[in-house]
N, C-alpha and C. Protein backbone atom coordinates (compact mmCIF):
# COMPACT_ATOMS: atom_id res chain seq x y z
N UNK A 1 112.16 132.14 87.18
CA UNK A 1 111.89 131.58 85.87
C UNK A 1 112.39 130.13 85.77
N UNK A 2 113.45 129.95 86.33
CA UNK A 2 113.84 128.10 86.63
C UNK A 2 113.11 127.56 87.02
N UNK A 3 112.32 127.95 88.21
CA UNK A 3 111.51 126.96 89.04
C UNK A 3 110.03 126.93 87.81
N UNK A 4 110.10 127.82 86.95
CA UNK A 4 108.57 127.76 85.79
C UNK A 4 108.84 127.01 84.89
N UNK A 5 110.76 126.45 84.51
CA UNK A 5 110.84 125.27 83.30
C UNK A 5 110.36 124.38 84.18
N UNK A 6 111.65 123.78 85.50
CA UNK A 6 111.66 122.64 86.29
C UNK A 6 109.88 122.52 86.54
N UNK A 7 108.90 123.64 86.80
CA UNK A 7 107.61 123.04 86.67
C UNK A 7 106.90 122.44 85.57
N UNK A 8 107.08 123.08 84.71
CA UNK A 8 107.21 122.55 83.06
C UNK A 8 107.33 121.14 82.74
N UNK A 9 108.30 120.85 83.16
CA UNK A 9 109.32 119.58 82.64
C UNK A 9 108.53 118.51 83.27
N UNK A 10 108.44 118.85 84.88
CA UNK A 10 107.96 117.66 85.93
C UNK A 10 106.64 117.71 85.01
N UNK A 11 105.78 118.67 84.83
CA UNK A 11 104.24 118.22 84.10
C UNK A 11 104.84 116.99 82.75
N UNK A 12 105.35 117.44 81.94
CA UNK A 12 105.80 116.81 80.74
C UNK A 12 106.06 115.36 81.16
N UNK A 13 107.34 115.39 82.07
CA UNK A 13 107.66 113.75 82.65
C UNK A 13 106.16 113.60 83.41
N UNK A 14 105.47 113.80 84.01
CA UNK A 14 103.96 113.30 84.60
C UNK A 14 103.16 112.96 83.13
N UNK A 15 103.00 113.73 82.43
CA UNK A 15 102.32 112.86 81.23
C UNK A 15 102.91 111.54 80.66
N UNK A 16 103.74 111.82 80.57
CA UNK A 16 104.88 110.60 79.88
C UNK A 16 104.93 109.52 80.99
N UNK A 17 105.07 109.97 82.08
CA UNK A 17 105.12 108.62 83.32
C UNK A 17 103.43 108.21 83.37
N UNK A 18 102.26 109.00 83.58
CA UNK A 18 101.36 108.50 82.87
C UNK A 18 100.79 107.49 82.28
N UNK A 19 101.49 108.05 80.82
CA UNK A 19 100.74 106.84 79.75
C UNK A 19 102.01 105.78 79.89
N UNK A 20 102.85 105.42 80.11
CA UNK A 20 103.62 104.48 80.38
C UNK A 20 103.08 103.49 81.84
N UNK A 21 102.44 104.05 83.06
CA UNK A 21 101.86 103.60 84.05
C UNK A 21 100.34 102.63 83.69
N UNK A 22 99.65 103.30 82.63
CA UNK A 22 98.28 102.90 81.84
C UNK A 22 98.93 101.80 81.07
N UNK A 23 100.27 102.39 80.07
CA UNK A 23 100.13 100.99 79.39
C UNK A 23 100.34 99.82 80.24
N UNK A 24 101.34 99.57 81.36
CA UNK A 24 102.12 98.54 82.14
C UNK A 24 100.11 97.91 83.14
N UNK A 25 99.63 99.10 83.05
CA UNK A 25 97.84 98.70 83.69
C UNK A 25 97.56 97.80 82.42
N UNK A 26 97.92 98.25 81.26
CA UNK A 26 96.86 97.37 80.32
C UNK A 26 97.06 96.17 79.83
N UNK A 27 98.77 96.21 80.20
CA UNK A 27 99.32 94.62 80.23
C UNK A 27 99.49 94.01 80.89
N UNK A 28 100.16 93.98 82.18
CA UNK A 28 99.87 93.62 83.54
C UNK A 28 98.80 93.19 84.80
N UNK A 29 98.10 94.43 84.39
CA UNK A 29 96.76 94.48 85.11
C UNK A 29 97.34 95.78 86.15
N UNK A 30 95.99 96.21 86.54
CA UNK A 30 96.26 97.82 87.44
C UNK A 30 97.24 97.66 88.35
N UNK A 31 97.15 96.61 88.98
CA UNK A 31 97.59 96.37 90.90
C UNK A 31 99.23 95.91 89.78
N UNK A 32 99.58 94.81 89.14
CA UNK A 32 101.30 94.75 88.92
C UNK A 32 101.54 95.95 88.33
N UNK A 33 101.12 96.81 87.30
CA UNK A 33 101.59 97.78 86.78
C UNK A 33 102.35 98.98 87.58
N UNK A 34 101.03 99.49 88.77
CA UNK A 34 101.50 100.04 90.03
C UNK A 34 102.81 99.21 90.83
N UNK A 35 102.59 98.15 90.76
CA UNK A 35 103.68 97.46 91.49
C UNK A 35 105.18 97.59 90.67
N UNK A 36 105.21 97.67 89.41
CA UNK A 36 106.16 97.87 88.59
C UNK A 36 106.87 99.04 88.64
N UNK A 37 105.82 100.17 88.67
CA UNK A 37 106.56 101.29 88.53
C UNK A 37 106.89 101.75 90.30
N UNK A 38 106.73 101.00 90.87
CA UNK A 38 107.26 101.43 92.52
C UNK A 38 108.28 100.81 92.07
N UNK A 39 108.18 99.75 91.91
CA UNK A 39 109.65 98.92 92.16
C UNK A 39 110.71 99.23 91.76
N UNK A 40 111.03 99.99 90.40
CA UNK A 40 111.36 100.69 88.98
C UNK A 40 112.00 102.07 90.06
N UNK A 41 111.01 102.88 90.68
CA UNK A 41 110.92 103.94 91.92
C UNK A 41 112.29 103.64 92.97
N UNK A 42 111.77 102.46 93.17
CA UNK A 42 112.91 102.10 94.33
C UNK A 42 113.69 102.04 94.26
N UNK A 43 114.43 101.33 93.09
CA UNK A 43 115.73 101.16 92.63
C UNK A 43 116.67 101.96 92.15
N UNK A 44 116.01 102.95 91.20
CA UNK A 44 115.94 104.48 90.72
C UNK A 44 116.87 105.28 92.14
N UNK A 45 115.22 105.62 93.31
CA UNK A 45 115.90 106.11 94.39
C UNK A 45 117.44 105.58 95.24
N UNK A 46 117.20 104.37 95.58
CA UNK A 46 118.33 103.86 95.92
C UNK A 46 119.63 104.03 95.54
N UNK A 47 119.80 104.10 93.81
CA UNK A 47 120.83 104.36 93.26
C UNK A 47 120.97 105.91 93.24
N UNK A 48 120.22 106.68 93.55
CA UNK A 48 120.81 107.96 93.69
C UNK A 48 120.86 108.34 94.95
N UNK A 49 120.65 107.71 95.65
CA UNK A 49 120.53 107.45 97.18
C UNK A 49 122.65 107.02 97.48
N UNK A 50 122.67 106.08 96.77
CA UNK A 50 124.50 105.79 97.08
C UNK A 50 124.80 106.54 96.23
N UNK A 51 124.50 106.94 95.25
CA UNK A 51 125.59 107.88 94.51
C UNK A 51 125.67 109.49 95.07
N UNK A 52 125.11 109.97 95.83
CA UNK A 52 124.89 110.59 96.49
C UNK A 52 125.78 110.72 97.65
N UNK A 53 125.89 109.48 97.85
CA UNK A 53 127.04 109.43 99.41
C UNK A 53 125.48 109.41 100.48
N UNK A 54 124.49 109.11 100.23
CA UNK A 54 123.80 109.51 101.95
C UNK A 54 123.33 107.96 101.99
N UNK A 55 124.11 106.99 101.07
CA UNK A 55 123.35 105.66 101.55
C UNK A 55 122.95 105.09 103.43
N UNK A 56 124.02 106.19 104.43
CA UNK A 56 124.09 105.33 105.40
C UNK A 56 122.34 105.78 106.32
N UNK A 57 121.98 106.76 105.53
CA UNK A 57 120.04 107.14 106.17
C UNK A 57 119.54 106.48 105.92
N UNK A 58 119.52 105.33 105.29
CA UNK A 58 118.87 104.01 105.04
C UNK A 58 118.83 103.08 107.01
N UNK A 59 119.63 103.07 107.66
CA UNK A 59 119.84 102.63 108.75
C UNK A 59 118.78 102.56 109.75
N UNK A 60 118.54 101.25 110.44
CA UNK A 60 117.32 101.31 111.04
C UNK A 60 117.16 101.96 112.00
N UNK A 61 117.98 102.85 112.59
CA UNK A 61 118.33 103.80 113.30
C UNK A 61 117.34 105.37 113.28
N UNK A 62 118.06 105.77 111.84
CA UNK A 62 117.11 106.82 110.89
C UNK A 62 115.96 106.50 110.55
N UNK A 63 115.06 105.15 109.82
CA UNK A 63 114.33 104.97 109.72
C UNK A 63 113.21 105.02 110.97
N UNK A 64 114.08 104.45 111.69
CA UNK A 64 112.90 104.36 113.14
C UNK A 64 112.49 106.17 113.50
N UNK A 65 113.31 106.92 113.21
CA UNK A 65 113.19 108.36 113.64
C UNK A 65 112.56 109.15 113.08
N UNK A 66 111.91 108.62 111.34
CA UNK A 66 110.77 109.27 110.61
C UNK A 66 109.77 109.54 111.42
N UNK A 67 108.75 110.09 111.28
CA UNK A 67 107.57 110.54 111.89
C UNK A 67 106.59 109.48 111.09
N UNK A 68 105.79 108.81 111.11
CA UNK A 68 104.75 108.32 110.69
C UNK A 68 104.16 109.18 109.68
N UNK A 69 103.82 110.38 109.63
CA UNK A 69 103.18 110.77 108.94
C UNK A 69 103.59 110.84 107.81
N UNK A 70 104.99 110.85 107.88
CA UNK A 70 105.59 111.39 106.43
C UNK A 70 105.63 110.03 105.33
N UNK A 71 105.24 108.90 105.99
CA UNK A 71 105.15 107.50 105.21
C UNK A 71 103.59 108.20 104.35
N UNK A 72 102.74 108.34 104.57
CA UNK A 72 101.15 109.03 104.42
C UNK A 72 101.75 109.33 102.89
N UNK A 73 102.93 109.96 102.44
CA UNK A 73 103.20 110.88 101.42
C UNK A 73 102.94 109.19 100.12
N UNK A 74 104.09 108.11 100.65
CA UNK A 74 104.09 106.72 99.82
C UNK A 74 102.36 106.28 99.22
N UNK A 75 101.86 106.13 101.10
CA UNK A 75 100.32 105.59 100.49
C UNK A 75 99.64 106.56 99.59
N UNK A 76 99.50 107.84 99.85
CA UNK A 76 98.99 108.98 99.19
C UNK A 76 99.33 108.61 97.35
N UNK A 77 100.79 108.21 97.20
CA UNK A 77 101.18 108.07 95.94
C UNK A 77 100.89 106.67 95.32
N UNK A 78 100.79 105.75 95.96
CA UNK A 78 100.12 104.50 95.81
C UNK A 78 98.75 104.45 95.30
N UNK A 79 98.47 105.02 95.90
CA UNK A 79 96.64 105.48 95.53
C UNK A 79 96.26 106.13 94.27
N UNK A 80 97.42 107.19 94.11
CA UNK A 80 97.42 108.35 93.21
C UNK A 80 97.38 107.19 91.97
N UNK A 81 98.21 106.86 92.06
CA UNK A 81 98.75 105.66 90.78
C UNK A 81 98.02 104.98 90.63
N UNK A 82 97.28 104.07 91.35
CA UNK A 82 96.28 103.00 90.77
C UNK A 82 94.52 103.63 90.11
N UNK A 83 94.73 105.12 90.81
CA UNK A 83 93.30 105.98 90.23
C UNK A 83 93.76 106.66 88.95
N UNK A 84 95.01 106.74 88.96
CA UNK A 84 95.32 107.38 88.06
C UNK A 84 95.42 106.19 86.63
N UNK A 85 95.87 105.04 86.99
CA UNK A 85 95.90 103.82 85.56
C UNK A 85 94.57 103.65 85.09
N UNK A 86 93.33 103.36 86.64
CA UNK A 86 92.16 103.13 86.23
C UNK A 86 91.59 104.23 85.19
N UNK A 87 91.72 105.49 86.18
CA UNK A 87 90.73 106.63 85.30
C UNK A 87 91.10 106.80 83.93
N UNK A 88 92.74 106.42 83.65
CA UNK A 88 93.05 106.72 82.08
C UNK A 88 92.57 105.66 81.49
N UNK A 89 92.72 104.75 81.80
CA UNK A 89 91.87 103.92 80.87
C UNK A 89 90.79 104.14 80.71
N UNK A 90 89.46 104.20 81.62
CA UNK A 90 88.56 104.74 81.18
C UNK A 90 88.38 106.04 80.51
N UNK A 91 89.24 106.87 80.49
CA UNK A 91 88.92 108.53 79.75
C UNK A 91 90.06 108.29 78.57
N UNK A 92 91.04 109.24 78.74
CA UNK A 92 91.81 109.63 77.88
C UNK A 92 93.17 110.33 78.34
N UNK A 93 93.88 110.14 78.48
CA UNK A 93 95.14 111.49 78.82
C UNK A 93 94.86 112.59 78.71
N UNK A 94 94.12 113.63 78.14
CA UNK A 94 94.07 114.65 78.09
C UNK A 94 93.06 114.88 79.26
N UNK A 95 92.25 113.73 78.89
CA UNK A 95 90.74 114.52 80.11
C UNK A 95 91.64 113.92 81.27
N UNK A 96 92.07 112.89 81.69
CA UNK A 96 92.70 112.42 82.93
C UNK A 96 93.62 113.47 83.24
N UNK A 97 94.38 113.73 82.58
CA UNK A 97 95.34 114.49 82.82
C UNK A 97 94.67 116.27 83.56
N UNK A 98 93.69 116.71 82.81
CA UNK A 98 93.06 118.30 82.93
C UNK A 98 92.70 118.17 84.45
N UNK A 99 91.56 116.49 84.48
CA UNK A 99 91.27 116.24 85.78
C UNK A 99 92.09 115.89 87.29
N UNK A 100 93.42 115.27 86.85
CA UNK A 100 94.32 115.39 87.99
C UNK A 100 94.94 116.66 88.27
N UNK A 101 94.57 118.01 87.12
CA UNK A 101 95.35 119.20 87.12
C UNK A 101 94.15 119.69 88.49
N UNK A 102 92.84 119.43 88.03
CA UNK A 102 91.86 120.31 89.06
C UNK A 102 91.77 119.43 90.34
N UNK A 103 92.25 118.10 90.30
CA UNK A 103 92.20 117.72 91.97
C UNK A 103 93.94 118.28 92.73
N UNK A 104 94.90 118.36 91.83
CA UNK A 104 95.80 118.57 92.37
C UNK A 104 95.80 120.33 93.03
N UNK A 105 95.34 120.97 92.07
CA UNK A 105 94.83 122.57 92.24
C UNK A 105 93.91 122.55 93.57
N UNK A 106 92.69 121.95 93.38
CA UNK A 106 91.90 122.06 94.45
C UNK A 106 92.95 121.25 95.81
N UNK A 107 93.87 120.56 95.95
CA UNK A 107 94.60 120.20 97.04
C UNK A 107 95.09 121.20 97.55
N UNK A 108 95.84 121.77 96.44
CA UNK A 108 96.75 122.89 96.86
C UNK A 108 96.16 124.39 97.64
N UNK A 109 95.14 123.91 96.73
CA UNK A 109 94.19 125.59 97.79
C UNK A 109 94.15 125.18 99.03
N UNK A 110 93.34 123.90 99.18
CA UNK A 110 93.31 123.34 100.84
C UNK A 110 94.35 123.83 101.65
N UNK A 111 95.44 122.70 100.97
CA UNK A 111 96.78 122.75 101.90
C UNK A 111 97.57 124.11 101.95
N UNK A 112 97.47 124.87 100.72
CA UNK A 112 97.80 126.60 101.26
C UNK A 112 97.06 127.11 102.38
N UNK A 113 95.62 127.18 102.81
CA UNK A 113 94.66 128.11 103.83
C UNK A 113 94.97 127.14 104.95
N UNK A 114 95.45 125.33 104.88
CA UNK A 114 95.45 124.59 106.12
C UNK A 114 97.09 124.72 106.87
N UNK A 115 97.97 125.10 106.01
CA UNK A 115 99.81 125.35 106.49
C UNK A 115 99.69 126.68 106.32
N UNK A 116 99.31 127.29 105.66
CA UNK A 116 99.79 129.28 105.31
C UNK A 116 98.75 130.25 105.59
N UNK A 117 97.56 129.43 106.09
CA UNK A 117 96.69 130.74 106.35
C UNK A 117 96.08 131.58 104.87
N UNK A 118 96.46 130.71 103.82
CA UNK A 118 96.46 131.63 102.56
C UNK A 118 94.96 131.04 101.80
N UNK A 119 94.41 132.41 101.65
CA UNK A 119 92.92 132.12 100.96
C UNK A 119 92.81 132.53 99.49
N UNK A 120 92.28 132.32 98.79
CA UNK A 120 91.80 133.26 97.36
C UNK A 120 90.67 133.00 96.78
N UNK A 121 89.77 133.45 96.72
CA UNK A 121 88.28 133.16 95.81
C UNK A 121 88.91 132.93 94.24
N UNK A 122 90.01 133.92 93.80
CA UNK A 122 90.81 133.97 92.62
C UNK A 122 91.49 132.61 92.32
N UNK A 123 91.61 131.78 93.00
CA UNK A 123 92.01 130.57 93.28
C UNK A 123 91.44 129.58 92.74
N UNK A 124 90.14 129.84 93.46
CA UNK A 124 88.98 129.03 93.36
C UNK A 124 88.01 129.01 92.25
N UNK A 125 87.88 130.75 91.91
CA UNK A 125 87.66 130.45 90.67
C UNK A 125 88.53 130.16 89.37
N UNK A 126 89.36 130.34 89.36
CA UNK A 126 90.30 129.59 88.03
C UNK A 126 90.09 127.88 88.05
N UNK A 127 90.41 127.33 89.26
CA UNK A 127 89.87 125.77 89.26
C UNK A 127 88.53 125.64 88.53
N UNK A 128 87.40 126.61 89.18
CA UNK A 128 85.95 126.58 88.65
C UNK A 128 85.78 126.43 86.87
N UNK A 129 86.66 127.63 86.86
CA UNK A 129 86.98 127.54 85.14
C UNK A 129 87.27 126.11 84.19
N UNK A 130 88.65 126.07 84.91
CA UNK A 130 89.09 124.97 84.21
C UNK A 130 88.32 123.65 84.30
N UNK A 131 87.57 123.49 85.66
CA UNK A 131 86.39 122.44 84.99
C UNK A 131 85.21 122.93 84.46
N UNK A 132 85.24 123.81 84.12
CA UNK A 132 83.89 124.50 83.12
C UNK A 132 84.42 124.03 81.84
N UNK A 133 85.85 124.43 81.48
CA UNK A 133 86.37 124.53 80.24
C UNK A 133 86.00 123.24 79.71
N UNK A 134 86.49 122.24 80.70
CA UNK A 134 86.77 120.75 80.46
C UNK A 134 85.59 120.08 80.11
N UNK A 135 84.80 120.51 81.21
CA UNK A 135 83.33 120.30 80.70
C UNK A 135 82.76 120.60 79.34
N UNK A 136 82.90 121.97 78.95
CA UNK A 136 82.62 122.22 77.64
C UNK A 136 82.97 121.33 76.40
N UNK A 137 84.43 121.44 76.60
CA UNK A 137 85.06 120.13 75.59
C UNK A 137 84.40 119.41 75.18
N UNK A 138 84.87 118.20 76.42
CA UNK A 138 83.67 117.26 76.54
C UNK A 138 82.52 116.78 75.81
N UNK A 139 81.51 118.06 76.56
CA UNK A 139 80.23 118.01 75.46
C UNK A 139 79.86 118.42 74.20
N UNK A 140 81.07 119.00 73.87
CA UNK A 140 81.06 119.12 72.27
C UNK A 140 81.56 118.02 71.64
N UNK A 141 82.89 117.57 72.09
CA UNK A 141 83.31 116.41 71.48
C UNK A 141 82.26 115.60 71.32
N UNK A 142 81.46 115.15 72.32
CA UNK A 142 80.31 113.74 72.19
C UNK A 142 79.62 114.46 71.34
N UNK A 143 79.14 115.62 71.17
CA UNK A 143 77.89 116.20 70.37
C UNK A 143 78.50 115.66 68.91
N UNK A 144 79.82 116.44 68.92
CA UNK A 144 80.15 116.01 67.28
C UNK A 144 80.25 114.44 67.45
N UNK A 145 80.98 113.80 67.92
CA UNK A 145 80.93 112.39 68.17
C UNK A 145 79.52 111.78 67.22
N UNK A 146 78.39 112.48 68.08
CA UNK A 146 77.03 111.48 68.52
C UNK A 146 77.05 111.96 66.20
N UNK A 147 77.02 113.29 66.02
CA UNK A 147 76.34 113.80 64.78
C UNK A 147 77.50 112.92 63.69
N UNK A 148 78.45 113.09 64.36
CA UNK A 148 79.44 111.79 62.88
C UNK A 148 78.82 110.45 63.14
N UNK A 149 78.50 110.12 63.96
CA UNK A 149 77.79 108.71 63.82
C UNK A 149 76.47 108.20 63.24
N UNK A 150 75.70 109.92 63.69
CA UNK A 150 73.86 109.47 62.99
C UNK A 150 74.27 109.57 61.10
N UNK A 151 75.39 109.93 61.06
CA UNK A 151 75.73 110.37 59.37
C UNK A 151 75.92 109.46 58.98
């Protein structure tokens, strides 16, 4: 049941880091905004990085001994962030938000059957759903949208 708040919470701080990432896009521009909140990231980490006591894994020693791949995780989040400022600006938080729920879902199925061998059609269809749902929304909202406007 901890690990269902701590999932909770991280969604909550992801909305909130979010629209704070969009606004710093809408004043800044996409590319400094992203650049802001890494930088913001870094400093953040770092300081809990020495307060921690493990400042000395910083060493070019340790660094050289990462695997390459695990850098993949930074660009992966780099990316995430600048699709993620664009698309909210163009949509909305709620639809951006439903829609990073079904690409992050559809990842996770991947990467469960590609590390765990783990399959589910049950899986697949709940994702299916939730962009049905979203979809539905959607086209009601514009429907009423379009009918408050011919009024």
């Amino acid at each position: 049941m901890v690990y269902w708040i701590v999932a909770f919470f991280n969604g909550f701080c992801n909305s909130i880091n979010k629209m704070m990432n969009v606004k710093a896009g809408q004043v800044f521009g996409t590319a400094n905004g992203a650049l802001i909140n890494y930088i913001e990231a870094t400093f953040l980490s770092l300081a809990l990085l020495f307060l921690t006591g493990r400042g000395a894994e910083l060493s070019a020693e340790n660094m050289a001994r990462v695997p390459l791949w695990v850098y993949l995780g930074a660009v992966c989040g780099l990316l995430a962030m600048v699709l993620l400022i664009v698309g909210t600006l163009r949509t909305n938080v709620l639809l951006s938000s439903i829609l990073t729920l079904v690409g992050n879902l559809g990842a996770a199925a991947v990467l469960d059957y590609l590390f765990y061998g783990i399959f589910s059609w049950y899986k697949i269809a709940g994702i299916a759903l939730i962009l049905l749902g979203t979809t539905w929304i959607e086209k009601t909202g514009q429907a009423a949208k379009q009918s408050a406007d011919a009024e």
